[in-house]
PDB file of N, CA and C in Angstrom:
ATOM      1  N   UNK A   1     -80.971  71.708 166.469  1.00  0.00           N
ATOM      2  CA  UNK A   1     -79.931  72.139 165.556  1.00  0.00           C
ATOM      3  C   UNK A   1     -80.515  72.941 164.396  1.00  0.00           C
ATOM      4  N   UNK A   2     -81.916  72.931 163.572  1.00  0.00           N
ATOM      5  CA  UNK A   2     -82.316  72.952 162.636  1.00  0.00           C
ATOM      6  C   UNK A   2     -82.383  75.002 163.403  1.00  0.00           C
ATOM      7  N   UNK A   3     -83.153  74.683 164.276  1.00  0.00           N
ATOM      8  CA  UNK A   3     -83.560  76.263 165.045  1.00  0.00           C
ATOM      9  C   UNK A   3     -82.405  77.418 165.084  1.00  0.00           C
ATOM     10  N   UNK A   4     -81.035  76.817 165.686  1.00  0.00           N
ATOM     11  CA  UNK A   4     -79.436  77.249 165.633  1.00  0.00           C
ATOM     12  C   UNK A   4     -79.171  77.886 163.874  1.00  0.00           C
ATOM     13  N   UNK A   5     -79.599  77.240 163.284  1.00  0.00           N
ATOM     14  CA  UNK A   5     -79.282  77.154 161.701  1.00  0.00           C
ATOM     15  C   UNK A   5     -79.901  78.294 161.511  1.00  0.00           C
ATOM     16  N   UNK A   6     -81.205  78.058 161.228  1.00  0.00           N
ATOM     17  CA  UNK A   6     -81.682  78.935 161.078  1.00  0.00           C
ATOM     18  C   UNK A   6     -81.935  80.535 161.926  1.00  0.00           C
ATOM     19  N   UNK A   7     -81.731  80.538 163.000  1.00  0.00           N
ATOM     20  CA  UNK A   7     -81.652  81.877 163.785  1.00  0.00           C
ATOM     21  C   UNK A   7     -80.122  82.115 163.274  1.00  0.00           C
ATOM     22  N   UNK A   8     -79.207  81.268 163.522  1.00  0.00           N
ATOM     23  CA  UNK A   8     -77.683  82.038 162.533  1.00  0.00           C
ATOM     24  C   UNK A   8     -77.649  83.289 161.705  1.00  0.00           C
ATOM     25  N   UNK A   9     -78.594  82.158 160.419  1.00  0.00           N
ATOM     26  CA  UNK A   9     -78.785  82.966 159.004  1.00  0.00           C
ATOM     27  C   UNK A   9     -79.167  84.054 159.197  1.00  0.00           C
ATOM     28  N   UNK A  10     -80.667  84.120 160.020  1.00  0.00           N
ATOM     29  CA  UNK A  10     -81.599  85.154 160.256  1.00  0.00           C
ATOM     30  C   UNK A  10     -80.771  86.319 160.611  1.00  0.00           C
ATOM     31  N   UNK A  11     -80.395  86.221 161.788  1.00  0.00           N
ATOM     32  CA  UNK A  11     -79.131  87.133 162.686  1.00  0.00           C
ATOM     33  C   UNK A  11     -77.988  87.628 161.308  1.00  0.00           C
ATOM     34  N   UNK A  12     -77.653  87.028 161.310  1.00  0.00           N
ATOM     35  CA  UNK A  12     -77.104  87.574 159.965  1.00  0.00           C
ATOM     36  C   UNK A  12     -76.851  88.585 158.520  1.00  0.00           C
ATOM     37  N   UNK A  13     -78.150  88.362 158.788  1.00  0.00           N
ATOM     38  CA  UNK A  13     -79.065  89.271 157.311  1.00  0.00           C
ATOM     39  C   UNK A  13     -79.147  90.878 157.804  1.00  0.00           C
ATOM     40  N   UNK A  14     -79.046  91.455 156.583  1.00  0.00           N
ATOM     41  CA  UNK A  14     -79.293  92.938 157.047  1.00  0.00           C
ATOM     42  C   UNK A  14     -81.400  93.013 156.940  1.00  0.00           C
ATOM     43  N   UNK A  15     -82.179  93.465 158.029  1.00  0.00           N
ATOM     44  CA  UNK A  15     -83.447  93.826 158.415  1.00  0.00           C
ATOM     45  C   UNK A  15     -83.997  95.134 157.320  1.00  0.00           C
ATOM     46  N   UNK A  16     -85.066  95.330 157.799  1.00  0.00           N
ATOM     47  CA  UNK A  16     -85.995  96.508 156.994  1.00  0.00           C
ATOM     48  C   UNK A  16     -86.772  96.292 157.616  1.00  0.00           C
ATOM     49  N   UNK A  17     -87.657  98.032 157.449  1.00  0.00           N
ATOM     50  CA  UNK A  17     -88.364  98.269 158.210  1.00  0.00           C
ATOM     51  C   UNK A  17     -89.368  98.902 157.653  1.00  0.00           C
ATOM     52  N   UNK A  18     -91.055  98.914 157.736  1.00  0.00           N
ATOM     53  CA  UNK A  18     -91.861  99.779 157.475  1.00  0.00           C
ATOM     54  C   UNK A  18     -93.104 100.070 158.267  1.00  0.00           C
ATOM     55  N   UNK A  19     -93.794 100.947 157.805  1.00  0.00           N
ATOM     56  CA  UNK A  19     -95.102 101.039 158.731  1.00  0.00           C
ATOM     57  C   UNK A  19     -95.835 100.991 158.272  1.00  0.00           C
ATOM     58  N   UNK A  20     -97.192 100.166 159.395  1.00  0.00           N
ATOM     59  CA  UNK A  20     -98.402  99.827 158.413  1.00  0.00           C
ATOM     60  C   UNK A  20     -99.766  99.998 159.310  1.00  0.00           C
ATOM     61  N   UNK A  21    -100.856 100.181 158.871  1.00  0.00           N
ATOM     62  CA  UNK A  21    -101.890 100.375 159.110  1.00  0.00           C
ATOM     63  C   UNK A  21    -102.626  99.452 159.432  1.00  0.00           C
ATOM     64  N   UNK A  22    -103.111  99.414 160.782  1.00  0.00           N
ATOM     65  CA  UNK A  22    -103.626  98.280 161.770  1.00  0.00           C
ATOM     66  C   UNK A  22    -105.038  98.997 162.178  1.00  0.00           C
ATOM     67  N   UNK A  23    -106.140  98.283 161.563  1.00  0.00           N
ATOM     68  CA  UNK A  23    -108.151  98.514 161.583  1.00  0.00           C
ATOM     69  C   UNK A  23    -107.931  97.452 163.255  1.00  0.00           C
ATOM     70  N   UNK A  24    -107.918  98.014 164.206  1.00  0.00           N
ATOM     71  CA  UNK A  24    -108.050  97.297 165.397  1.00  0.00           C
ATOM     72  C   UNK A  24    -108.767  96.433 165.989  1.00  0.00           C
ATOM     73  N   UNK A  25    -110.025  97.218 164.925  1.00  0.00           N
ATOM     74  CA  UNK A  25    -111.644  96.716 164.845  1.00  0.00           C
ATOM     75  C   UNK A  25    -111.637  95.194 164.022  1.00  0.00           C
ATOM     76  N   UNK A  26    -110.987  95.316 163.215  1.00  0.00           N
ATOM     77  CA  UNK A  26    -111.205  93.893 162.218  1.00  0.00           C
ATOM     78  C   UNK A  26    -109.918  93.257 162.030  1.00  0.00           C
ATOM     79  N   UNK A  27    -108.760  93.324 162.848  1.00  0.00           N
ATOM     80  CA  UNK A  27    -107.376  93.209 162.984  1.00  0.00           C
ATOM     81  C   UNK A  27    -107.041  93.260 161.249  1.00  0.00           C
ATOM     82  N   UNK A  28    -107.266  93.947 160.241  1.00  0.00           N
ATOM     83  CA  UNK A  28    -107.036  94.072 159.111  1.00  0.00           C
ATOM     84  C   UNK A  28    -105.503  94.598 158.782  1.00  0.00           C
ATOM     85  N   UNK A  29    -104.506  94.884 158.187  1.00  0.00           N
ATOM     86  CA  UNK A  29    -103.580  95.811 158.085  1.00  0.00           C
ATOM     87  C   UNK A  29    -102.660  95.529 156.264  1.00  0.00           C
ATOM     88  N   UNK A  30    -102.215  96.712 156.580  1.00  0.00           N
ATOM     89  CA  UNK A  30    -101.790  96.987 155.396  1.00  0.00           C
ATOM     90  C   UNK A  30    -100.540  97.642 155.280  1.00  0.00           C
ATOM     91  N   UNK A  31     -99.226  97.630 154.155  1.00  0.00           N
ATOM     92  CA  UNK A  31     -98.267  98.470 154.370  1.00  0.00           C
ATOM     93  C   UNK A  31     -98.595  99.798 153.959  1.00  0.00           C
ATOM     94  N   UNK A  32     -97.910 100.952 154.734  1.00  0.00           N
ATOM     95  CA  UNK A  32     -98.217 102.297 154.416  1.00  0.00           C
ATOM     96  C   UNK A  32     -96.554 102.391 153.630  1.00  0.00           C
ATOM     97  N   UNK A  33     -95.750 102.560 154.003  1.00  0.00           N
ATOM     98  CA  UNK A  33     -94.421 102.798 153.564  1.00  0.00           C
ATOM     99  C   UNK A  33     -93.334 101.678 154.369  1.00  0.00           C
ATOM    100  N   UNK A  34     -92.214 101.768 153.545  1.00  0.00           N
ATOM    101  CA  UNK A  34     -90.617 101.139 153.673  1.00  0.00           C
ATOM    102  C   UNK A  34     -89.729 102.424 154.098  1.00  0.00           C
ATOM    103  N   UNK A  35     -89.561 102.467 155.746  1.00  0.00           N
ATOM    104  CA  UNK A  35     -88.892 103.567 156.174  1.00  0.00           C
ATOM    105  C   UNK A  35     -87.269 103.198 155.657  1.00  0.00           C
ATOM    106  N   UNK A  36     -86.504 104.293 155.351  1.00  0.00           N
ATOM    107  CA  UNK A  36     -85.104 104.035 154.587  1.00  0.00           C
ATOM    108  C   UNK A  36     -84.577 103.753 155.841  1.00  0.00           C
ATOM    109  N   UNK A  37     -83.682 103.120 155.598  1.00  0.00           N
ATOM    110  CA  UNK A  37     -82.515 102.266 156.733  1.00  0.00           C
ATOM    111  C   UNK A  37     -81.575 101.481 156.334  1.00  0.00           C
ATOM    112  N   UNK A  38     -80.500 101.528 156.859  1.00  0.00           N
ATOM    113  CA  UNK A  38     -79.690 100.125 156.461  1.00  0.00           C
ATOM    114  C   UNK A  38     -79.775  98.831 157.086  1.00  0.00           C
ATOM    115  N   UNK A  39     -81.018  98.861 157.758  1.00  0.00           N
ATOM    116  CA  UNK A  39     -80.927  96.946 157.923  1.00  0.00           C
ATOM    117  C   UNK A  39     -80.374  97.046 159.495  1.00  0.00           C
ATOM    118  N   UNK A  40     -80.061  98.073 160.338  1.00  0.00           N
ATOM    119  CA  UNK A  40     -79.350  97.897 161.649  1.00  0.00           C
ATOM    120  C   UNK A  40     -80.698  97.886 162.659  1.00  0.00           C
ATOM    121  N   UNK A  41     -81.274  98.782 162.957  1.00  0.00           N
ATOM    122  CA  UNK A  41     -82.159  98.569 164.272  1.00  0.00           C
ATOM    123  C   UNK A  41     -83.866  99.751 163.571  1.00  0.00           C
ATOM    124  N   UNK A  42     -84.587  99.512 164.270  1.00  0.00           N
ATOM    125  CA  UNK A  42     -85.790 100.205 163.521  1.00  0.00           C
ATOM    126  C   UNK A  42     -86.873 100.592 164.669  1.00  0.00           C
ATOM    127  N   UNK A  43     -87.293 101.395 164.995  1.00  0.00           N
ATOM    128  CA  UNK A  43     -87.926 102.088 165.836  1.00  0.00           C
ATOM    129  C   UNK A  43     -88.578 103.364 165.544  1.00  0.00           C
ATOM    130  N   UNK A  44     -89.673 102.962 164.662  1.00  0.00           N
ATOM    131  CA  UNK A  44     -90.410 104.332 164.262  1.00  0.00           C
ATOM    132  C   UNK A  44     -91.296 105.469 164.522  1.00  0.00           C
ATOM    133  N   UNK A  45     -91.872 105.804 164.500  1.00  0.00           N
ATOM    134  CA  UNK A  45     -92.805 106.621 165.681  1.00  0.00           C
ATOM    135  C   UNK A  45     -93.583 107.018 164.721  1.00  0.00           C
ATOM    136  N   UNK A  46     -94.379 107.508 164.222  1.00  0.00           N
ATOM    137  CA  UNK A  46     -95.515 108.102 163.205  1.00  0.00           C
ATOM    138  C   UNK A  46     -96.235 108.917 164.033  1.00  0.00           C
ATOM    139  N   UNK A  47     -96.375 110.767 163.624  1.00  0.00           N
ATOM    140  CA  UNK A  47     -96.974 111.476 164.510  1.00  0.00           C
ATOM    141  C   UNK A  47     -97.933 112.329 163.456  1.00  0.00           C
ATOM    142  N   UNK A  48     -99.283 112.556 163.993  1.00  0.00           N
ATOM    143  CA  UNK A  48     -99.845 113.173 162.968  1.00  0.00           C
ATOM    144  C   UNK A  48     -99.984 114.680 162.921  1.00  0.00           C
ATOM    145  N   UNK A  49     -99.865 115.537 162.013  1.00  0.00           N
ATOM    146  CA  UNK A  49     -99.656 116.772 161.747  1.00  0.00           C
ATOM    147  C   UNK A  49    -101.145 117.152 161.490  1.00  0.00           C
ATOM    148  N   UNK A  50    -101.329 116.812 160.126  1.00  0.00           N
ATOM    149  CA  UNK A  50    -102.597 116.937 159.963  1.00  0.00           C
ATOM    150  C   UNK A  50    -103.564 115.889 159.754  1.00  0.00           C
ATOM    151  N   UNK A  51    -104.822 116.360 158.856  1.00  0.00           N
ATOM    152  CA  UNK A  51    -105.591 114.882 158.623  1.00  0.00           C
ATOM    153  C   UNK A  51    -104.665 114.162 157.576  1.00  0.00           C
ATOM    154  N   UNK A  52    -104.237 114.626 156.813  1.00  0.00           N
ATOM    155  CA  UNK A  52    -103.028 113.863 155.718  1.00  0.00           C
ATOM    156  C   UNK A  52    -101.859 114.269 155.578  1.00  0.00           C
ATOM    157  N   UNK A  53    -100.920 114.478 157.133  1.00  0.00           N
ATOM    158  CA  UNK A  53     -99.623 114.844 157.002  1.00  0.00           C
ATOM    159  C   UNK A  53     -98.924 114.234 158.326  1.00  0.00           C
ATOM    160  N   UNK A  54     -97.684 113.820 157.995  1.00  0.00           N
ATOM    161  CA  UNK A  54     -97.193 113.071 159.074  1.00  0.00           C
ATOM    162  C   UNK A  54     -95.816 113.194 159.660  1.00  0.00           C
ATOM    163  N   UNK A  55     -95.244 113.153 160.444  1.00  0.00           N
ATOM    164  CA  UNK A  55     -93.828 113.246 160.733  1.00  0.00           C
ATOM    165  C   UNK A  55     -93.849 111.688 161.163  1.00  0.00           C
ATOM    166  N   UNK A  56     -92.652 111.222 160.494  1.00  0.00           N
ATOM    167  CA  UNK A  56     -92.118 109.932 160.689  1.00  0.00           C
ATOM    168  C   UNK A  56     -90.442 110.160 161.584  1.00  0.00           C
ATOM    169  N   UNK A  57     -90.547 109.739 162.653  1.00  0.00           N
ATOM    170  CA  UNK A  57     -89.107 109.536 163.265  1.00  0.00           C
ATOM    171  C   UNK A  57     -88.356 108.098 162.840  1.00  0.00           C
ATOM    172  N   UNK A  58     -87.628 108.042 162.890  1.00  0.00           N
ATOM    173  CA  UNK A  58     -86.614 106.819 162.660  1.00  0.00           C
ATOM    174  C   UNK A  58     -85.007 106.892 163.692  1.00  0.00           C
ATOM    175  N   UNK A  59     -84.915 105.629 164.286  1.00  0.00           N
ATOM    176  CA  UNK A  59     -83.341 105.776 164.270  1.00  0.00           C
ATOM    177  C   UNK A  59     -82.831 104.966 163.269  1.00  0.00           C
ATOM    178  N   UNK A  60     -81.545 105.152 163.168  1.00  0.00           N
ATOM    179  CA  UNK A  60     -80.712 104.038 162.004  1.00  0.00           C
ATOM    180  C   UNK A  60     -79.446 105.014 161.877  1.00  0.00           C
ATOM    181  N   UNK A  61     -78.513 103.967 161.486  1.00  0.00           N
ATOM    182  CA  UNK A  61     -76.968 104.370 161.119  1.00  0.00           C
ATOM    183  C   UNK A  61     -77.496 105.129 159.760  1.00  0.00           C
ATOM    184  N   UNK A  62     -76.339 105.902 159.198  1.00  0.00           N
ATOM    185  CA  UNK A  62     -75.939 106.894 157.988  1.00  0.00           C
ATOM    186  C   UNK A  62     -76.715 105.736 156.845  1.00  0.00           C
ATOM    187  N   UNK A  63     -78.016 106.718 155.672  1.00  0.00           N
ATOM    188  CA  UNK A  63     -78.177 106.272 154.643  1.00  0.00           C
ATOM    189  C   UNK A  63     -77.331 105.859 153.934  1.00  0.00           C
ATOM    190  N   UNK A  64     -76.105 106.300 153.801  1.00  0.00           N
ATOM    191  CA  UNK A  64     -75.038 106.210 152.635  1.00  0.00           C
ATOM    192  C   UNK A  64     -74.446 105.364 152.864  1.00  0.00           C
ATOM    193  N   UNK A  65     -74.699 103.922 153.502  1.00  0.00           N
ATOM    194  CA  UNK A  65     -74.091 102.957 153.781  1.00  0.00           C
ATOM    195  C   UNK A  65     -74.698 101.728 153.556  1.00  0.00           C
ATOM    196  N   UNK A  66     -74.563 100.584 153.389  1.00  0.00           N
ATOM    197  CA  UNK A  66     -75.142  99.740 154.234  1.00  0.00           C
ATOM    198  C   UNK A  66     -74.221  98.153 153.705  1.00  0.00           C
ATOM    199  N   UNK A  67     -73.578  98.326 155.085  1.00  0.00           N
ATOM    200  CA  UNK A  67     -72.502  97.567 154.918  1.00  0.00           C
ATOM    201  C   UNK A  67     -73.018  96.043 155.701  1.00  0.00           C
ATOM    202  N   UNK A  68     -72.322  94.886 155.369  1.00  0.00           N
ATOM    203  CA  UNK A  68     -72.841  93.282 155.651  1.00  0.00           C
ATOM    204  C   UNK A  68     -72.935  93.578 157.048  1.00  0.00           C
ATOM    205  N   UNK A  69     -74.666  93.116 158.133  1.00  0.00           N
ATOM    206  CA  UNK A  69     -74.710  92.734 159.135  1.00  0.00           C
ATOM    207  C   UNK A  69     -73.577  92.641 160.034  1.00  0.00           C
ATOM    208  N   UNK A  70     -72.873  91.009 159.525  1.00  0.00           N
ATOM    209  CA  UNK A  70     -72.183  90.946 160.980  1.00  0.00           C
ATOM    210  C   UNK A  70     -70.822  91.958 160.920  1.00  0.00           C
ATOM    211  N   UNK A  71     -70.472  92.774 160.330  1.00  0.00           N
ATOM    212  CA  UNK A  71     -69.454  93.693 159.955  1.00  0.00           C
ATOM    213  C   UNK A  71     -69.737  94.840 161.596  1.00  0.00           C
ATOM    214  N   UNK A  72     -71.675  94.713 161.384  1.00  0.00           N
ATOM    215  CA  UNK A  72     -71.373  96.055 162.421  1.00  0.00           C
ATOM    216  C   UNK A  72     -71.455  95.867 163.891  1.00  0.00           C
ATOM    217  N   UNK A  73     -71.323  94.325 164.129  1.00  0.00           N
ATOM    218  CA  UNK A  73     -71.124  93.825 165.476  1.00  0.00           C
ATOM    219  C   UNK A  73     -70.100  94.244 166.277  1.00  0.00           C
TER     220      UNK A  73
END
């Protein structure tokens, strides 16, 4: 019951998403950025341009929103 409870809440909540930097070598990591989203689904891709330039993909519903979780069931 305690597990039910708590996966409820969880399910519930609007999510976030960011990407972070994983040393493979020393399983070390770190956050790089908080990709914008409203909390619905997160799937990022990070592609490199240059030595210090990046294209970040994202899906996610409209920035200009972000309306309660179970609303967008």
């Amino acid at each position: 019951m305690q597990f039910a409870d708590y996966d409820g809440s969880y399910a519930a909540t609007t999510k976030r998403c960011s990407l972070w930097s994983i040393d493979a070598a020393t399983r070390a990591f770190e956050p790089l950025v908080d990709v914008p989203g409203t909390g619905d689904t997160c799937y990022p891709e990070m592609i490199p341009i240059t030595k210090h330039s990046y294209v970040v993909y994202n899906y996610s519903s409209p920035l200009d929103t972000d309306p309660p979780w179970a609303l967008r069931c």
